[in-house]
C-alpha atoms as a PDB file:
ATOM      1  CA  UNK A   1       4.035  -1.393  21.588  1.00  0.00           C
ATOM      2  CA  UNK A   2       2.723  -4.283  23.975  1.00  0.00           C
ATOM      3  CA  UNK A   3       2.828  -1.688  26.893  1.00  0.00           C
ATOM      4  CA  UNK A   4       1.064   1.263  24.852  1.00  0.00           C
ATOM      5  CA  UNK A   5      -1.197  -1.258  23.666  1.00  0.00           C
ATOM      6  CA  UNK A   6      -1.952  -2.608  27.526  1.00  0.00           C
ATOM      7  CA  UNK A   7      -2.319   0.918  28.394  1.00  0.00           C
ATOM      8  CA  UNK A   8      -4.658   2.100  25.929  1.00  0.00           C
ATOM      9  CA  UNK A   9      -6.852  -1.387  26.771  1.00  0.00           C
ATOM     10  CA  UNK A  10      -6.483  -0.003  30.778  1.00  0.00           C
ATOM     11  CA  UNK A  11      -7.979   3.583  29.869  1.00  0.00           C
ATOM     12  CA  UNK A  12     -10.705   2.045  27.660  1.00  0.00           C
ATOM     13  CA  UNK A  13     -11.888  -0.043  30.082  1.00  0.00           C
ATOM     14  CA  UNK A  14     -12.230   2.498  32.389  1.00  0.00           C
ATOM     15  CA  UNK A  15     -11.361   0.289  35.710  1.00  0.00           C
ATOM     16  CA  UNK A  16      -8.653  -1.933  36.711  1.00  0.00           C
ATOM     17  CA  UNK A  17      -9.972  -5.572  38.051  1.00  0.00           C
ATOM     18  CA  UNK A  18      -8.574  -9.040  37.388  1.00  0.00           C
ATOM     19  CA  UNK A  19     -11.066  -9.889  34.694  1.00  0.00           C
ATOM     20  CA  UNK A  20     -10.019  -6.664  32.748  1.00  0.00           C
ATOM     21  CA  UNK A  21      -6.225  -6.960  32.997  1.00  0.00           C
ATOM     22  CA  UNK A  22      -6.601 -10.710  31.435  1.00  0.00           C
ATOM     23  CA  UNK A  23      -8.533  -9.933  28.906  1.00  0.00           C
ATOM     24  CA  UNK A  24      -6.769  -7.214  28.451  1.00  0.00           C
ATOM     25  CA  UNK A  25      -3.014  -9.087  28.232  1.00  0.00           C
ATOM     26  CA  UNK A  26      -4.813 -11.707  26.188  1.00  0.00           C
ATOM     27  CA  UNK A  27      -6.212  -8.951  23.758  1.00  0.00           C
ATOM     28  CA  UNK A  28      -2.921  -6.987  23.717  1.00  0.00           C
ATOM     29  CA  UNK A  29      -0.604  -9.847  22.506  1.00  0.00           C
ATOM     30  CA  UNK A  30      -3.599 -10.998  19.860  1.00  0.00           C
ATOM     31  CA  UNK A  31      -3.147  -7.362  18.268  1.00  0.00           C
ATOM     32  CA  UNK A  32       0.775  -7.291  18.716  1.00  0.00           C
ATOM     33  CA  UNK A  33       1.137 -11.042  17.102  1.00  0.00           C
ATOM     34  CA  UNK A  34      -1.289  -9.572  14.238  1.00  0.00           C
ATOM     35  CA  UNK A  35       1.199  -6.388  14.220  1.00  0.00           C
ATOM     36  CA  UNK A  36       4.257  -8.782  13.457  1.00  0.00           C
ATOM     37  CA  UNK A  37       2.548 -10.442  10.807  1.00  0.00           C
ATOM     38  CA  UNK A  38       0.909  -7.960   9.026  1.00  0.00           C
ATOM     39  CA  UNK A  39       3.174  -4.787   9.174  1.00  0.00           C
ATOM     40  CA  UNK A  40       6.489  -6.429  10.226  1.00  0.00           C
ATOM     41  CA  UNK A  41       7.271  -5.448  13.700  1.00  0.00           C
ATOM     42  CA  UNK A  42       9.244  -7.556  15.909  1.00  0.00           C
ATOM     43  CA  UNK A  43      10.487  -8.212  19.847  1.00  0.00           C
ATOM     44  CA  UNK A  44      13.770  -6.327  18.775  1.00  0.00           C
ATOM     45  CA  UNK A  45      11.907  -3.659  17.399  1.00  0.00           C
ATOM     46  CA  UNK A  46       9.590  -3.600  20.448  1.00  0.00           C
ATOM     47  CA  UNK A  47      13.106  -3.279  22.358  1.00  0.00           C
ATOM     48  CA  UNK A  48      14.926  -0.707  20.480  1.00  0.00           C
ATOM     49  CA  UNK A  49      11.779   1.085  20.365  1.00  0.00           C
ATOM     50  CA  UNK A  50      11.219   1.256  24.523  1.00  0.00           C
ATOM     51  CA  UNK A  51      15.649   1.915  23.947  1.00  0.00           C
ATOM     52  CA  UNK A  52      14.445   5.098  21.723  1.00  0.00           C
ATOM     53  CA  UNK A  53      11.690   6.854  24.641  1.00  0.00           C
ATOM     54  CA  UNK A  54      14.463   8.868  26.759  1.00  0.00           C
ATOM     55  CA  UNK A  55      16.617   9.741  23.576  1.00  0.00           C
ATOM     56  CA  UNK A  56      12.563  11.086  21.757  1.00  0.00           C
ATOM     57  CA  UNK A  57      11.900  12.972  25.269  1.00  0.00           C
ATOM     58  CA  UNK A  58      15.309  14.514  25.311  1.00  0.00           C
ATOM     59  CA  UNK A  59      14.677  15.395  21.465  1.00  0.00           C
ATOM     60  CA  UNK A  60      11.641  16.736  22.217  1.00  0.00           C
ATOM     61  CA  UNK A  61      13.012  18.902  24.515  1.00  0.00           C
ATOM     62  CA  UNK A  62      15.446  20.732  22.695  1.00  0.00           C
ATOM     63  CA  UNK A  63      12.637  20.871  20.083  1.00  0.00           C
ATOM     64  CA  UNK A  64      10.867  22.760  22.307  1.00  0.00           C
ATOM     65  CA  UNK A  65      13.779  24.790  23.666  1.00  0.00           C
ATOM     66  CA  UNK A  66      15.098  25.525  19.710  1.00  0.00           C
ATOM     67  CA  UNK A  67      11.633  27.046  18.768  1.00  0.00           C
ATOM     68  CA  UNK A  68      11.276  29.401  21.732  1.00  0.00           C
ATOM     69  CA  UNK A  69      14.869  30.267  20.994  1.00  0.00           C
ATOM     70  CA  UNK A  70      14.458  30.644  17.456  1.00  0.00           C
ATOM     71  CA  UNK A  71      10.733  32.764  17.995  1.00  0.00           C
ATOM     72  CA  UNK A  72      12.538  35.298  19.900  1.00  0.00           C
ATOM     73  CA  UNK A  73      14.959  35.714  16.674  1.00  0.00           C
ATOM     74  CA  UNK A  74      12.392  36.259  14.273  1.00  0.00           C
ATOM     75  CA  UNK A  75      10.615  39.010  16.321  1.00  0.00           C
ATOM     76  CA  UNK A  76      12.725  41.939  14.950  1.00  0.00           C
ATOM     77  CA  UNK A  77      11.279  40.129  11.293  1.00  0.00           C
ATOM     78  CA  UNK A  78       7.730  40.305  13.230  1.00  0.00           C
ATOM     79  CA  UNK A  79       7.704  44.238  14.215  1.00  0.00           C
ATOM     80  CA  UNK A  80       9.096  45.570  10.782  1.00  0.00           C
ATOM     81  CA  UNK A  81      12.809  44.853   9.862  1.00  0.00           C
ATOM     82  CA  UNK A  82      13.210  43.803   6.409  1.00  0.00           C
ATOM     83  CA  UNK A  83      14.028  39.835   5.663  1.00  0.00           C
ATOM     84  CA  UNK A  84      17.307  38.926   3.928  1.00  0.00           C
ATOM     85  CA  UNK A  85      15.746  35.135   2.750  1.00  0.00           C
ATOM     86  CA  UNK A  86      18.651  32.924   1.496  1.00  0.00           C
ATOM     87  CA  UNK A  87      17.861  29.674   0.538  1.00  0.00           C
ATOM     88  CA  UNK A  88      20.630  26.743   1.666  1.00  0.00           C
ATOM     89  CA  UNK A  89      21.821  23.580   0.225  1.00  0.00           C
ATOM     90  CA  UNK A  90      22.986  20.592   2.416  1.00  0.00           C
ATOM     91  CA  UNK A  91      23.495  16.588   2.814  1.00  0.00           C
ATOM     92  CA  UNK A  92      22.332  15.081   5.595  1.00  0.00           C
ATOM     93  CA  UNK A  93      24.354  12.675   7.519  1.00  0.00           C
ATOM     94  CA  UNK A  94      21.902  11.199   8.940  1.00  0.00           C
ATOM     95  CA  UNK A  95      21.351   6.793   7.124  1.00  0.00           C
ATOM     96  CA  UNK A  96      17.982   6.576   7.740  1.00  0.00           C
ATOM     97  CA  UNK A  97      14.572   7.658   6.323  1.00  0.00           C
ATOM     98  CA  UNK A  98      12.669   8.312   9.660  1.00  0.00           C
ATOM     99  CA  UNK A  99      15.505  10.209  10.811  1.00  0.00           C
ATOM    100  CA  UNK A 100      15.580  12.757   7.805  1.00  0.00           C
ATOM    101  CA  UNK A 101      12.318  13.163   8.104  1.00  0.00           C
ATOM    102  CA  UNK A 102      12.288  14.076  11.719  1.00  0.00           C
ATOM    103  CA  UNK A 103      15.190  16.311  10.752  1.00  0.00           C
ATOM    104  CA  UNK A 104      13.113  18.380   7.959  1.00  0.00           C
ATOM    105  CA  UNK A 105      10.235  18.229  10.330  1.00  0.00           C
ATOM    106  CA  UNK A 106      12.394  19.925  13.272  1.00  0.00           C
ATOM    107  CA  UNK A 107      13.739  22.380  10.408  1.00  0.00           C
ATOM    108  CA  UNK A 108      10.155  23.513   9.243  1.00  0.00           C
ATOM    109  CA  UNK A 109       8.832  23.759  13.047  1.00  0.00           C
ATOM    110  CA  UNK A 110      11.674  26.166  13.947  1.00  0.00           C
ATOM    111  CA  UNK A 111      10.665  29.959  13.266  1.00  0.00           C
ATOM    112  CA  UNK A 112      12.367  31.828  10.558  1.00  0.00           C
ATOM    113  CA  UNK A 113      13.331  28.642   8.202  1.00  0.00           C
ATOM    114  CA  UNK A 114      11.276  26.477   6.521  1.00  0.00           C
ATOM    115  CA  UNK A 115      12.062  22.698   4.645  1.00  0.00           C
ATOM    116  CA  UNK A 116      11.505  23.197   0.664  1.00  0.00           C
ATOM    117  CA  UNK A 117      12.973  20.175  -0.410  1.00  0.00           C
ATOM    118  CA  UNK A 118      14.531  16.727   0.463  1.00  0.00           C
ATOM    119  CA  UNK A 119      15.152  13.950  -2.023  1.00  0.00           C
ATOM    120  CA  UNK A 120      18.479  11.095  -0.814  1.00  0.00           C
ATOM    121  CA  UNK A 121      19.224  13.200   2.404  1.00  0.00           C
ATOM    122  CA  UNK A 122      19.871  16.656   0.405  1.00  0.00           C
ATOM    123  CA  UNK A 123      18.120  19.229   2.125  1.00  0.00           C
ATOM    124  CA  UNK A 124      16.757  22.603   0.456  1.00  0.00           C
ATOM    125  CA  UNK A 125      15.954  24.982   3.350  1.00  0.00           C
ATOM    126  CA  UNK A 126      14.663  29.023   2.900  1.00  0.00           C
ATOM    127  CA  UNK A 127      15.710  30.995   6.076  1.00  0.00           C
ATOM    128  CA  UNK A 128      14.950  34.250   7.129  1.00  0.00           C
ATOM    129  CA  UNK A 129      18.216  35.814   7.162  1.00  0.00           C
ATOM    130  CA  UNK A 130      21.978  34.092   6.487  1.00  0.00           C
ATOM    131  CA  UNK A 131      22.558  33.351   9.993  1.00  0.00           C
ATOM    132  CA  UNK A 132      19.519  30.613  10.310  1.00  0.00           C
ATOM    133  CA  UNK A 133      21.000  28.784   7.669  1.00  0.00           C
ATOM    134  CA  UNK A 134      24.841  28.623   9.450  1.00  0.00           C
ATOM    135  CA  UNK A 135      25.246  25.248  10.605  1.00  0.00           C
ATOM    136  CA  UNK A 136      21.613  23.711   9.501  1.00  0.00           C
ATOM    137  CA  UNK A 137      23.816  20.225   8.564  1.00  0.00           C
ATOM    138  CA  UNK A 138      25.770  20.218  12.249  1.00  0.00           C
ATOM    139  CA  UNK A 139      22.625  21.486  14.441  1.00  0.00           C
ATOM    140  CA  UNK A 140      21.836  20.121  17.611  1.00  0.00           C
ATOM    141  CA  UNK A 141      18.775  18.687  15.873  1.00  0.00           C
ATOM    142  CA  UNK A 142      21.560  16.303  13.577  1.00  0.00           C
ATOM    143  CA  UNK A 143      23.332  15.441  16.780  1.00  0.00           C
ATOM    144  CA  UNK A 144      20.821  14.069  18.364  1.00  0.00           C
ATOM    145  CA  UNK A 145      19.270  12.529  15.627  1.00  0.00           C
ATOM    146  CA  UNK A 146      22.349  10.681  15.250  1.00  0.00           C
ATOM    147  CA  UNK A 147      22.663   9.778  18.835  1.00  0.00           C
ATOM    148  CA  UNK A 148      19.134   8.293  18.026  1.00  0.00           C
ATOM    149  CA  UNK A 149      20.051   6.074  15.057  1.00  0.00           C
ATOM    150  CA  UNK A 150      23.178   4.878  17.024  1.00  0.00           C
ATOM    151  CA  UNK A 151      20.821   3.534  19.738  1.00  0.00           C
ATOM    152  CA  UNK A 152      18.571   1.886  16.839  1.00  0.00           C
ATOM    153  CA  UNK A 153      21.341  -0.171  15.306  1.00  0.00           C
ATOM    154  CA  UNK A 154      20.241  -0.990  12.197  1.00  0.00           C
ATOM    155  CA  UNK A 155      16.341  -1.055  12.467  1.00  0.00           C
ATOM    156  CA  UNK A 156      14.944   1.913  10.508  1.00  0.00           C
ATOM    157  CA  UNK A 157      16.511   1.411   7.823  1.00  0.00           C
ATOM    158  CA  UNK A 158      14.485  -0.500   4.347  1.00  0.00           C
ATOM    159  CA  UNK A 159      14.692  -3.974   3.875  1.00  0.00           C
ATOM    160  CA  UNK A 160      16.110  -3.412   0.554  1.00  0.00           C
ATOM    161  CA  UNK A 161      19.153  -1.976   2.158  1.00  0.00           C
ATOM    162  CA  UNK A 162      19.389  -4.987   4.864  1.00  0.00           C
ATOM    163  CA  UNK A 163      19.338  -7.508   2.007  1.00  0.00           C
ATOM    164  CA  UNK A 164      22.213  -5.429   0.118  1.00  0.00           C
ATOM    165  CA  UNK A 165      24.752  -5.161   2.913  1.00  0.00           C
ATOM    166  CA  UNK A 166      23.371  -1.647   4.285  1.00  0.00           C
ATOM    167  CA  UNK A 167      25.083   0.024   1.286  1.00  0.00           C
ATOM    168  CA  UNK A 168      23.382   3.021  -0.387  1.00  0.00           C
ATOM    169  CA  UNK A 169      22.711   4.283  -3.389  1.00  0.00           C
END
């Protein structure tokens, strides 16, 4: 966040002298000391968060790639051929919050299926047809989501769960 927040004090100010890059380190670590205090963030989250950029870009990615994939699927849906919807039932094994989240997200953005419910990591998703919902709990999306919390450690999970051991519910 110190970077993004230098950054975003560089394209506000519109120029790049001496004057505006102190100020503008001085401003960006008054913010980021306020941002530790007030909404708990940290040098180790700072860390695994610059950690997390290539594994988000790489996500990204195959976001991108899974969408146009799954678009061309659903044409033959788009010009006239009946839907089959099914509705599927699954646990996540993903630990944390953010990452389920990013999961249903990915789920809901890919054509042809469509997150209807998540409550403790079980997923309710409608698809198109029965062969969008094969493999919804071992997609690519879960794999790298996983690769993701690996490279976290433990941050991303609640504070309630830190103070009990990391066990769940």
């Amino acid at each position: 966040m110190l970077l993004l927040l230098f950054l975003f004090w560089i394209v506000l100010s519109g120029k790049i002298t001496l004057e505006t890059a102190v100020f503008g380190v001085i401003l960006t670590l008054v913010v980021w000391l306020f941002s530790c205090r007030a909404i708990g963030w940290s040098l180790h989250r700072e860390l695994v968060f610059y950690r997390l950029i290539p594994h988000a870009v790489s996500y990204a990615a195959v976001l991108i790639f899974e969408i146009i994939k799954s678009a061309v699927s659903v044409l033959p849906y788009v010009f006239g051929r009946a839907p089959d919807g099914v509705t599927a039932e699954f646990d996540s094994p993903l630990e944390s919050p953010a990452a389920n989240a990013a999961l249903a997200n990915s789920i809901t953005l890919t054509p042809g299926t469509i997150t209807v419910h998540v409550k403790d990591g079980h997923f309710t998703v409608h698809c198109l047809s029965p062969a969008f919902a094969e493999g919804l709990d071992t997609s690519v999306f879960v794999r790298r989501l996983k690769k993701m919390e690996a490279a976290a450690g433990s941050v991303g999970k609640n504070k309630k769960d830190k103070k009990e051991g990391g066990r769940k519910k």
